[in-house]
Protein backbone atom coordinates (compact mmCIF):
# COMPACT_ATOMS: atom_id res chain seq x y z
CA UNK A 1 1.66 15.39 14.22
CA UNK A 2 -0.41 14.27 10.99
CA UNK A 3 -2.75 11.95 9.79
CA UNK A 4 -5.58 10.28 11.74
CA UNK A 5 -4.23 11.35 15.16
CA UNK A 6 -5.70 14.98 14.15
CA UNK A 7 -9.30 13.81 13.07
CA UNK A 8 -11.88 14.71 15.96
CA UNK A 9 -13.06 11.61 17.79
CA UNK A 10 -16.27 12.68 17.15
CA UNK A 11 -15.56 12.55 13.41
CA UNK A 12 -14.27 9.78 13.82
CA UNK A 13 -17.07 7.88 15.58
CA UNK A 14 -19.46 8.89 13.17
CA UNK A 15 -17.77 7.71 10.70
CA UNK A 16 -18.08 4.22 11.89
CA UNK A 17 -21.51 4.48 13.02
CA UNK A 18 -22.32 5.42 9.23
CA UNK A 19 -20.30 2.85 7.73
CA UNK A 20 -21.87 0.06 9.62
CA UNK A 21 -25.77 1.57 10.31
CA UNK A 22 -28.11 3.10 7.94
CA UNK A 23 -28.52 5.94 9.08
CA UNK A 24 -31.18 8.59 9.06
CA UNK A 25 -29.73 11.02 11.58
CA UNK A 26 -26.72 11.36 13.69
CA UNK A 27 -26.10 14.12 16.57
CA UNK A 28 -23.36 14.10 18.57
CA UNK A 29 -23.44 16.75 21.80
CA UNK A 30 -19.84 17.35 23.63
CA UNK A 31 -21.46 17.27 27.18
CA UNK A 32 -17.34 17.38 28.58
CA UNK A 33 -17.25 21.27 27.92
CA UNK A 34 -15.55 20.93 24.42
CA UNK A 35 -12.74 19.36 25.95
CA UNK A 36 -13.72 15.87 23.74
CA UNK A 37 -13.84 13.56 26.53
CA UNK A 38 -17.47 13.15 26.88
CA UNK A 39 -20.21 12.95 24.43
CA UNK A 40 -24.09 12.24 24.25
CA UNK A 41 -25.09 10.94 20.79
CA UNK A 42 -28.41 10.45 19.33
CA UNK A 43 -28.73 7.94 16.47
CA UNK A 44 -31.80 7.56 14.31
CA UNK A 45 -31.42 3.97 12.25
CA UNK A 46 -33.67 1.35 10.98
CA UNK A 47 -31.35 -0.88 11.63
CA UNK A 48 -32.87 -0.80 14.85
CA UNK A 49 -36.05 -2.00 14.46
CA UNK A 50 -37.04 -4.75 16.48
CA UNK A 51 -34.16 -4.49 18.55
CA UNK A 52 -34.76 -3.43 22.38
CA UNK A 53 -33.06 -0.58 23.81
CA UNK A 54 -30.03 -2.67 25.13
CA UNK A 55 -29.54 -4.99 21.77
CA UNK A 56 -29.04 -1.26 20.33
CA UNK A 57 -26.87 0.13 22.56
CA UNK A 58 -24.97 -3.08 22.39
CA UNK A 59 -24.73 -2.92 18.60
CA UNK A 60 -23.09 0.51 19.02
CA UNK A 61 -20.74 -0.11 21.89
CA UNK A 62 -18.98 -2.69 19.80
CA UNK A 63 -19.01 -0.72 16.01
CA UNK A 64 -17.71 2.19 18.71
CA UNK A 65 -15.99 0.22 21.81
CA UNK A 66 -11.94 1.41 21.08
CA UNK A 67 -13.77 4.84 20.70
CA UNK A 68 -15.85 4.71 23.83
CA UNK A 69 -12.60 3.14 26.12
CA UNK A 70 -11.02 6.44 25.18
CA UNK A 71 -13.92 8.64 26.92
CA UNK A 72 -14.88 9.32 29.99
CA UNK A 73 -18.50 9.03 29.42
CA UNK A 74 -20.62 8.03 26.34
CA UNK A 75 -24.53 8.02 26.23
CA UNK A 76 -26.98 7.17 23.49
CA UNK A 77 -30.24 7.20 22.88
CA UNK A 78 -31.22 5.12 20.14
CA UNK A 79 -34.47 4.76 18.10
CA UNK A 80 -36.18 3.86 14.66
CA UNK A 81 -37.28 6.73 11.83
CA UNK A 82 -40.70 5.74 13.24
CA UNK A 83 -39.76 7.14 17.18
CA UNK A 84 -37.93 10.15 15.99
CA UNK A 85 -40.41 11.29 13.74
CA UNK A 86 -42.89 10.57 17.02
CA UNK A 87 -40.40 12.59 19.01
CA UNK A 88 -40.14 15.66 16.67
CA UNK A 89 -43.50 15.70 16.39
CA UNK A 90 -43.82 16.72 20.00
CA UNK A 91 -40.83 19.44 19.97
């Protein structure tokens, strides 16, 4: 087997998320014991500024929703540069 069967999901879903979010930061956490099926993601975009919490997740479930029906499980947590740099600050 070749070609885009043999990219990483994970690769692959960040590769959407950049192509349609400006984005700042991008961490995606295997949380299925490396086996792919599960994954926690934390995405840092200004596109989501002014959006609440479920406008954002919304946004993502449909750049990522063939993705996500593949999974298992899928959580984000979503904020602005302004609440990560508020949340690193208190690492």
């Amino acid at each position: 087997m070749s070609g885009a069967e043999d990219v990483p999901i994970q690769q692959v879903m960040e590769t959407k998320l950049r192509s349609n979010l400006n984005i700042d930061f991008v961490e995606f956490i295997d949380t299925s014991g490396n086996c792919g099926s599960s994954f926690s993601v934390t995405i840092v975009s200004r596109d989501f500024a002014k959006k609440l919490t479920l406008a954002r997740h919304k946004l993502v479930n449909q750049i990522l929703a063939d993705e996500i029906a593949a999974l298992h499980a899928f959580s984000q947590k979503t904020l602005t540069p302004e609440q990560w740099a508020k949340e690193q600050g208190k690492a």
